[in-house]
Protein backbone atom coordinates (compact mmCIF):
# COMPACT_ATOMS: atom_id res chain seq x y z
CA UNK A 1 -22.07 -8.83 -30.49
CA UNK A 2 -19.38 -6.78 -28.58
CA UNK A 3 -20.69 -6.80 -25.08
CA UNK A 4 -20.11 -3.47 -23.25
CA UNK A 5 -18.85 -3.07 -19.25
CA UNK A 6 -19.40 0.19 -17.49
CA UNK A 7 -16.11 1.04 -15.16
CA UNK A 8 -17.05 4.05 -12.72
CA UNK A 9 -13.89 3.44 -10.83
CA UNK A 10 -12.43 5.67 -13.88
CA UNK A 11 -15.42 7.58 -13.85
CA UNK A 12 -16.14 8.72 -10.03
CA UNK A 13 -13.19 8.72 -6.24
CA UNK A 14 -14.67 6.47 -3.75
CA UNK A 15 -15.25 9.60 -1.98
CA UNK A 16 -17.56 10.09 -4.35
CA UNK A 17 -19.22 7.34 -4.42
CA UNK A 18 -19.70 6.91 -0.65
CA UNK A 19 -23.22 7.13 -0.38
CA UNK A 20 -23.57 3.39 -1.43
CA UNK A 21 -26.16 4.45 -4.42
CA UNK A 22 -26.10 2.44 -7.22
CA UNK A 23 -25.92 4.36 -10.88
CA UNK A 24 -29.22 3.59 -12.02
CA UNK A 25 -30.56 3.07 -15.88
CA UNK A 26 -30.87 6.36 -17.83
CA UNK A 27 -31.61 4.43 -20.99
CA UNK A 28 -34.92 4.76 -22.57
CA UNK A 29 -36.67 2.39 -24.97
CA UNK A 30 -39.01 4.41 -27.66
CA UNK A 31 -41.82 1.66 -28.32
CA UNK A 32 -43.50 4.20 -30.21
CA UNK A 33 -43.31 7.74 -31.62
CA UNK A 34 -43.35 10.20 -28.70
CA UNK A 35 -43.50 7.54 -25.78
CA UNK A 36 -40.77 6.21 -23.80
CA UNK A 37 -40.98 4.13 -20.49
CA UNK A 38 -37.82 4.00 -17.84
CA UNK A 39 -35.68 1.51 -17.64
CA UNK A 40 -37.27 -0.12 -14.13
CA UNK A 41 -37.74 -3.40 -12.69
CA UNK A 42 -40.92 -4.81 -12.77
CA UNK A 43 -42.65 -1.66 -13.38
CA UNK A 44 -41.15 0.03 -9.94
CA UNK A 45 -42.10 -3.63 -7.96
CA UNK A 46 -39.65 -5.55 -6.06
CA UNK A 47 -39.80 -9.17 -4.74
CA UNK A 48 -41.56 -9.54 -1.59
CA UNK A 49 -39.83 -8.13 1.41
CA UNK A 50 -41.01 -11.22 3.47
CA UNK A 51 -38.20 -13.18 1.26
CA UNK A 52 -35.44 -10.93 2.19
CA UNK A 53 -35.04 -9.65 -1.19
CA UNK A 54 -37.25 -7.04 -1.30
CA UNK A 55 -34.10 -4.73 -2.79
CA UNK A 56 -35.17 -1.99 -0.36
CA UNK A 57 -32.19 -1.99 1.72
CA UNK A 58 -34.10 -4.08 4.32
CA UNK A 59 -36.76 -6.61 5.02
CA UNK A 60 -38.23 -8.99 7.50
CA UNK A 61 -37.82 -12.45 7.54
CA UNK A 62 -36.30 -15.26 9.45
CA UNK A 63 -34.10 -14.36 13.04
CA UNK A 64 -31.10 -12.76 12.43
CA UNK A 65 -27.48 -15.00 11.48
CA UNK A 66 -25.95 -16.89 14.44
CA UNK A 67 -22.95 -18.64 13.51
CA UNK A 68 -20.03 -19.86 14.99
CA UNK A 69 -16.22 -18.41 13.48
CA UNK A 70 -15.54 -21.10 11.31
CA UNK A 71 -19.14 -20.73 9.68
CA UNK A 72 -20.14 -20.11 5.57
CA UNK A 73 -21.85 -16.95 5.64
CA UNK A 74 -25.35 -17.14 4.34
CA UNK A 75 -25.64 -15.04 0.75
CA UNK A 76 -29.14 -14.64 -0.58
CA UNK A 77 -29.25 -13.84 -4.68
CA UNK A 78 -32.19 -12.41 -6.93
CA UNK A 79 -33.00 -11.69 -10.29
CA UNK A 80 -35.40 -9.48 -11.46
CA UNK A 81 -35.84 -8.62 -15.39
CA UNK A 82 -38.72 -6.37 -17.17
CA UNK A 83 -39.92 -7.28 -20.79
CA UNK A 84 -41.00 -3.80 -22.65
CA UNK A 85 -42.31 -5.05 -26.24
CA UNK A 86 -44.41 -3.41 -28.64
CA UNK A 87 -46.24 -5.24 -31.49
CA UNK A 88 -47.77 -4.00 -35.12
CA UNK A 89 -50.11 -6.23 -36.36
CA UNK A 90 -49.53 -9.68 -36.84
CA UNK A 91 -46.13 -8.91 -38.53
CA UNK A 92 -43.48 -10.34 -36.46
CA UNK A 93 -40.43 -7.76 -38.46
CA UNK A 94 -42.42 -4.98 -36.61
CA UNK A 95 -42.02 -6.27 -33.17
CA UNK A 96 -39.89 -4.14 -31.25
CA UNK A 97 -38.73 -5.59 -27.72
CA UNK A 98 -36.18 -4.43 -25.30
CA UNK A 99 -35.31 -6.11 -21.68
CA UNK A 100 -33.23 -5.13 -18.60
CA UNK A 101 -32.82 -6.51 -15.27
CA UNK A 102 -30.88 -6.34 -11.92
CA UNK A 103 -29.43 -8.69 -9.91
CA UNK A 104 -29.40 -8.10 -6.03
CA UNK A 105 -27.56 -9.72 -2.84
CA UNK A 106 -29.31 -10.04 0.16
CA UNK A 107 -27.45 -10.68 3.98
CA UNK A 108 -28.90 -11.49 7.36
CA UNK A 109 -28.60 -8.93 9.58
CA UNK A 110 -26.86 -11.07 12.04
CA UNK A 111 -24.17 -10.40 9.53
CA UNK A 112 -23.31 -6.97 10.70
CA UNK A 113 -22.16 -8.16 14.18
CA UNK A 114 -20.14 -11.04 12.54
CA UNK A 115 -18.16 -8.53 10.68
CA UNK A 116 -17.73 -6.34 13.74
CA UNK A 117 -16.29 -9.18 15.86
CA UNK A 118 -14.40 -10.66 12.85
CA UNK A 119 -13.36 -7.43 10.65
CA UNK A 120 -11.00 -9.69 8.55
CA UNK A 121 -12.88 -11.59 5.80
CA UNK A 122 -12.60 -13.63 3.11
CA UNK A 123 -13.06 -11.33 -0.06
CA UNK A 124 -17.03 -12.19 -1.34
CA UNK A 125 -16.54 -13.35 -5.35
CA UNK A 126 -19.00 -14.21 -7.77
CA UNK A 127 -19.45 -15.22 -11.38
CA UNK A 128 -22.38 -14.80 -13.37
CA UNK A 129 -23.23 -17.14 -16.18
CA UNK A 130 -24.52 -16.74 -19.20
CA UNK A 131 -23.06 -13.21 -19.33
CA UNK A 132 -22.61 -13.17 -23.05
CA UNK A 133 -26.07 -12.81 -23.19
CA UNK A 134 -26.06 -9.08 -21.88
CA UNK A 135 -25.39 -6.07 -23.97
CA UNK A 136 -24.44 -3.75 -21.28
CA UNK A 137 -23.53 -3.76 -17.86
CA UNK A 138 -23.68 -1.67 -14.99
CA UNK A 139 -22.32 -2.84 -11.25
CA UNK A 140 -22.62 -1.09 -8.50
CA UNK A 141 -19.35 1.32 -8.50
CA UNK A 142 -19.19 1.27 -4.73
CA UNK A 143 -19.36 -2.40 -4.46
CA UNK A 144 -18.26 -4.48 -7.24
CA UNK A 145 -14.90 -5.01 -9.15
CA UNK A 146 -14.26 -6.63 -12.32
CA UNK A 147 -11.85 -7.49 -14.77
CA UNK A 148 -12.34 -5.54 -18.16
CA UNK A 149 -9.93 -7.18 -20.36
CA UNK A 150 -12.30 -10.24 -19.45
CA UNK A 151 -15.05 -9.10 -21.83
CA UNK A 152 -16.85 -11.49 -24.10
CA UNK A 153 -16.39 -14.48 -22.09
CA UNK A 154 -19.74 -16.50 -21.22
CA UNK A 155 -18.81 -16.53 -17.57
CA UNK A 156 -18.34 -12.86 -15.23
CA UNK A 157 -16.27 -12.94 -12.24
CA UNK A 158 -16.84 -10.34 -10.44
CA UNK A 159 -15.46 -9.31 -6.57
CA UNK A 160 -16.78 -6.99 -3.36
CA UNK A 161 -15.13 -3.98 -1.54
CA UNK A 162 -15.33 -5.56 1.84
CA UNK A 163 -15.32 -2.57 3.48
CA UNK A 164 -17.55 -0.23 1.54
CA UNK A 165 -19.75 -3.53 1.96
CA UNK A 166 -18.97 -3.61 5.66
CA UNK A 167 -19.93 0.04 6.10
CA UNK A 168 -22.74 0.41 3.86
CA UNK A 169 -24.33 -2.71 5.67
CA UNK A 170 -23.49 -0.94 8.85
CA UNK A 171 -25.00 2.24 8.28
CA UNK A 172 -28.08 0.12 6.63
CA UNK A 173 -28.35 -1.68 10.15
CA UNK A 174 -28.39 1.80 12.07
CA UNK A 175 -30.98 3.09 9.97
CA UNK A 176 -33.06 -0.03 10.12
CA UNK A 177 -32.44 -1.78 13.41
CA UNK A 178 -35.38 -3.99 13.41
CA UNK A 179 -34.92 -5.62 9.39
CA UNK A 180 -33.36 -8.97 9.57
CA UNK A 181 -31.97 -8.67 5.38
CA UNK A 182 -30.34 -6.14 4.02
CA UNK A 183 -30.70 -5.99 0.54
CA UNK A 184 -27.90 -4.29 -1.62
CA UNK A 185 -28.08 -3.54 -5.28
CA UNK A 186 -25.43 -4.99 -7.34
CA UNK A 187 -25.74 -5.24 -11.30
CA UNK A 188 -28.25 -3.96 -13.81
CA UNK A 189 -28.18 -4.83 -16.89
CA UNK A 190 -29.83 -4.87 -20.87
CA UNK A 191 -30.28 -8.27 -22.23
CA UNK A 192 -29.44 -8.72 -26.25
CA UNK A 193 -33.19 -9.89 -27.86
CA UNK A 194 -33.90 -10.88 -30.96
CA UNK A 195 -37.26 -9.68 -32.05
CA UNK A 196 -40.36 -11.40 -31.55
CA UNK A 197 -38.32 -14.44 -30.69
CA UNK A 198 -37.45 -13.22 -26.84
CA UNK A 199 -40.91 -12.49 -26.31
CA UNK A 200 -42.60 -15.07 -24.10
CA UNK A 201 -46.22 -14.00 -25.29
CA UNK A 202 -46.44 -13.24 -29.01
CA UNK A 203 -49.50 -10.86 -29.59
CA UNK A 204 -51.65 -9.59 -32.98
CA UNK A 205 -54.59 -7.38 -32.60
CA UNK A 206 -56.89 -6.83 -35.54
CA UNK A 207 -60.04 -4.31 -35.55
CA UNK A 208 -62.65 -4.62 -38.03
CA UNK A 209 -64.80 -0.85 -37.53
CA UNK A 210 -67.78 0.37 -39.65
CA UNK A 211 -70.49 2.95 -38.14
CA UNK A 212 -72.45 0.68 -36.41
CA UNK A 213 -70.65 -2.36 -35.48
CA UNK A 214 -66.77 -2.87 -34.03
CA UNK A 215 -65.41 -6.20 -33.95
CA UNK A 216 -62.18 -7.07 -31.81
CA UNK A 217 -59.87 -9.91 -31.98
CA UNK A 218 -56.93 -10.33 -29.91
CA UNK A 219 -54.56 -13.56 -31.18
CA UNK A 220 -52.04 -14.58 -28.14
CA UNK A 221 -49.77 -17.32 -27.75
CA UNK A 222 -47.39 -18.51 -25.04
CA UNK A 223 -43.43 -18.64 -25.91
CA UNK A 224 -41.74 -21.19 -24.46
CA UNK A 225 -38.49 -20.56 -26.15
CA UNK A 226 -38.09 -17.03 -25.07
CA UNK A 227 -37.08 -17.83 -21.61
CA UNK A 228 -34.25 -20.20 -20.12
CA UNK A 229 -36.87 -22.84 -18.67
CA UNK A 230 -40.12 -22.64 -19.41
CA UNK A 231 -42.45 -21.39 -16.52
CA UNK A 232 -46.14 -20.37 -16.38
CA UNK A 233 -47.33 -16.71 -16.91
CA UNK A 234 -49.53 -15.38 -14.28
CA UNK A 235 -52.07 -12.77 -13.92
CA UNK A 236 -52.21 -11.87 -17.58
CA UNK A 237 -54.48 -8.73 -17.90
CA UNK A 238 -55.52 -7.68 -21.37
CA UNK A 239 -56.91 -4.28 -21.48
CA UNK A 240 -58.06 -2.17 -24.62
CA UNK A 241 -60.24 0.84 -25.05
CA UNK A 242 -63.26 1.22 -27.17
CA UNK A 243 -62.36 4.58 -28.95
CA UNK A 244 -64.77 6.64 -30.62
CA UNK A 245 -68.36 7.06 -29.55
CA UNK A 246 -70.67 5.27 -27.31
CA UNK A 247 -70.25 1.44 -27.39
CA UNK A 248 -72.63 -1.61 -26.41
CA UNK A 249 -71.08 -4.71 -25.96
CA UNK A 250 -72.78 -7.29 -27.85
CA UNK A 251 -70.26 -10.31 -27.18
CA UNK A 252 -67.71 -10.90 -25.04
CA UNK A 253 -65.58 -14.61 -25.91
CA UNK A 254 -64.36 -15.65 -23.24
CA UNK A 255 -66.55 -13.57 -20.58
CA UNK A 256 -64.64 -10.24 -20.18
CA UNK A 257 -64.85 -7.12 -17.78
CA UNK A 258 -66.82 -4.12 -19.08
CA UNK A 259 -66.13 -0.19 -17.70
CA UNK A 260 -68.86 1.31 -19.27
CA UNK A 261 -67.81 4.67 -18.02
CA UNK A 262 -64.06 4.37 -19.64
CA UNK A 263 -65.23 2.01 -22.59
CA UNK A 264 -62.59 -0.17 -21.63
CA UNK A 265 -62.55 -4.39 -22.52
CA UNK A 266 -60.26 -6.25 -19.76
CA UNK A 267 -59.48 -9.94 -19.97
CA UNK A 268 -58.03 -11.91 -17.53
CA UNK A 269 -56.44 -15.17 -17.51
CA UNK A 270 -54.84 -16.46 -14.41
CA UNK A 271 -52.41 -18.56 -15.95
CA UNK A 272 -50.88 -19.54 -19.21
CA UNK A 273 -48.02 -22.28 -20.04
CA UNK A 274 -47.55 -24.84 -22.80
CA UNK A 275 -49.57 -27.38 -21.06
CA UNK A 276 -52.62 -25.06 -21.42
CA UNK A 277 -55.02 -25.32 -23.80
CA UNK A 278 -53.80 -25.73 -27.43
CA UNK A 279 -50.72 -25.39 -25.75
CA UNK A 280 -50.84 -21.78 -25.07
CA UNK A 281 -52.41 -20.39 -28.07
CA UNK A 282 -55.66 -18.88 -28.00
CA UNK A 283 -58.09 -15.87 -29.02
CA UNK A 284 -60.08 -13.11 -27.05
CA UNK A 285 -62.70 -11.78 -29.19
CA UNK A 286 -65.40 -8.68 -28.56
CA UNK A 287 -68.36 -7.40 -30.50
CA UNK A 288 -69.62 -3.73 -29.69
CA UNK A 289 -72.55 -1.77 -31.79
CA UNK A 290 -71.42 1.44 -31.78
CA UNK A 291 -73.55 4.62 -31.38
CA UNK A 292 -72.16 7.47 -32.21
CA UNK A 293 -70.33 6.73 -35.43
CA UNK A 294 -67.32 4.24 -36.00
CA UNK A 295 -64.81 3.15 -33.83
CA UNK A 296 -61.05 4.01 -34.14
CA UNK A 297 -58.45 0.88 -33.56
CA UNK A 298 -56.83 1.31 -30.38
CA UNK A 299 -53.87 -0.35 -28.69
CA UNK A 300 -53.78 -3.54 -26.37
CA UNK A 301 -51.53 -2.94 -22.92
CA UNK A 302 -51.13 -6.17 -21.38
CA UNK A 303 -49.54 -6.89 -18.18
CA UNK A 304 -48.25 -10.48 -16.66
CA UNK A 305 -45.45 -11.63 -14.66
CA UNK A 306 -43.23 -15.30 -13.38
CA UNK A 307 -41.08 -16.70 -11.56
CA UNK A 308 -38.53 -19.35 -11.27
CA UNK A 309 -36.73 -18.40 -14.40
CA UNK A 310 -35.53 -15.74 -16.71
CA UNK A 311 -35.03 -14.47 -19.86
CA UNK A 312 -31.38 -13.61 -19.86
CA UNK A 313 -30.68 -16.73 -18.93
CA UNK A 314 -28.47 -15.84 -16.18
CA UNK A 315 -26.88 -17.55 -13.04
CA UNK A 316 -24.94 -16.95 -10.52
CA UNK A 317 -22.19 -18.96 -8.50
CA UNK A 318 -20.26 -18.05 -5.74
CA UNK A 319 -16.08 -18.54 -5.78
CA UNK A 320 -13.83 -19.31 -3.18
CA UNK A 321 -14.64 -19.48 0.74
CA UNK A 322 -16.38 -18.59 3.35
CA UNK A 323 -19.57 -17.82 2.19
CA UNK A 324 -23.02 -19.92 0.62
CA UNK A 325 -25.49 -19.54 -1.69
CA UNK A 326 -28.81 -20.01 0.27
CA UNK A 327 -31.09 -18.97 -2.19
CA UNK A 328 -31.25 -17.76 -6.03
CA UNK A 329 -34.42 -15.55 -6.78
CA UNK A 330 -35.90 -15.65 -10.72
CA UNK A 331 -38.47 -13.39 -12.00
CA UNK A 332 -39.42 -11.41 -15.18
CA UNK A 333 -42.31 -9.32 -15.69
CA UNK A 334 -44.16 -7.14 -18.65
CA UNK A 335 -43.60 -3.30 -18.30
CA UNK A 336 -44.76 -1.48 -21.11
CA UNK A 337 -46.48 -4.38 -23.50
CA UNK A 338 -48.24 -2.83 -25.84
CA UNK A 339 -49.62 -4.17 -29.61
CA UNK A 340 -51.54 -1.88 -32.03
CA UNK A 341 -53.34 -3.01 -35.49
């Protein structure tokens, strides 16, 4: 698969670009006739701010960098990818699944003096792993150079403008003067899937309706192979609506929430992995006597999210001197996850 690198150098002046905004994602992903979700990051959330990479521009956290001159400088890293899948029936052909990410660096704020008193630095490069794993890139054009002709290789290198960096973090520090990170967009990205297969929670949804009775079965299991190392899901929330006239529920396996005002069915399950029972695979079922007629099939939206790994795959090192890697953020969550009958 030819993998694709934006260049807005040739696109935009740095004049242009001096307002330090990453492009972001104007790609769409059609799950279904007529409805299309935004390519965001874990549905519009961010890591906690706490952490320092809360990819707001700024965050609290620890006190700010004190170093000596002959120092590493202390670089933060984070990845954050959103799964959109959609799922007909229990054929796995039909499963439709698209996932992007970002990756973000995040810098003490001590580091804004350090640059002041020491406006010559080493040149901040990075590689990212993995890379042949993406199907399109996007740096940040204000930030980030790479070598084009470098394309298909597993491994990115990739280098900052150390002054754009220098003055964005500057003018991120005047803005912000009590944050202790500054968090900076750098890459977003599509990741190539493969069906079904780069799902990490395979879903089939079957409705058996007549006039008085609606029966519900939901058929889930956990994918281990869809991410690099296998990690836990957590807070998986299964919720479906009851369409088409009053509904009792009869049975409920396991226990489930019941809105009788929006004739909704939620389940929750707080964690899933293959060391769960029957190693991830299980069943939510629901019986409702309907009232008013039959009930039409409607679609399951289910929402989870992890951390510690990915599903890219991904990694990052740094190159050369004069800085560290202090910490490498991994997290994926569902956006739109939807499965009809």
């Amino acid at each position: 698969m030819k993998l694709q690198t934006v260049d807005f150098h040739k696109i935009k002046s740095r004049a242009q670009l001096a307002t330090g905004t990453p492009e972001k994602l104007v790609n769409t992903f059609q799950i279904f006739s007529g409805y299309h979700s935004e390519v965001r990051g874990l549905e519009g959330k961010r890591l906690d701010e706490s952490e320092g990479l809360g990819m707001k521009g700024c965050s609290r956290g620890p006190s700010p960098l004190t170093m000596g001159p002959q120092d590493t400088l202390p670089v933060a890293a984070a990845f954050t990818e959103t799964i959109n899948a959609y799922f007909k029936g229990a054929d796995p052909s039909k499963c439709v699944v698209k996932i992007t990410g970002e990756m973000v660096l995040s810098f003490p704020a001590g580091i804004t003096r350090h640059f002041a008193s020491h406006p010559t630095q080493p040149i901040l490069t990075f590689s990212i792993s993995n890379y042949t794993r993406l199907e399109q890139v996007l740096p940040n054009p204000q930030l980030l150079c790479c070598d084009s002709t470098a394309d298909g290789l597993d491994i990115k290198e990739f280098w900052v403008n150390m002054p754009n960096l220098m003055s964005h973090l500057k003018k991120v520090a005047e803005q912000k003067p009590q944050a202790t990170y500054y968090n900076v967009d750098m890459i977003k990205y599509q990741v190539s899937a493969e069906g079904i297969q780069s799902t990490p929670l395979n879903l089939a949804v079957s409705w058996r309706c007549d006039s008085t009775n609606t029966d519900l079965r939901i058929d889930y299991k956990y994918n281990m192979e869809a991410m690099a190392a296998p990690v836990p899901l957590y807070n998986l929330h299964f919720l479906v609506p009851v369409d088409g006239g009053m509904a009792r529920p009869q049975a409920m396996i396991p226990p489930a929430t019941w809105n009788p005002e929006q004739q909704t069915i939620q389940w929750k399950i707080p964690s899933l992995s293959h060391r769960s029972d029957n190693g991830g695979v299980g069943a939510l079922l629901g019986r409702f006597q309907m009232e008013n007629g039959s009930c039409r099939p409607s679609q399951l939206a289910v929402q989870f999210s992890s951390e510690g790994s990915t599903l890219s795959g991904c990694d990052i090192q740094l190159v050369g001197v004069g800085y560290r890697l202090s910490l490498v953020k991994k997290r994926f969550a569902a956006g739109k996850y939807l499965a009809d009958n």
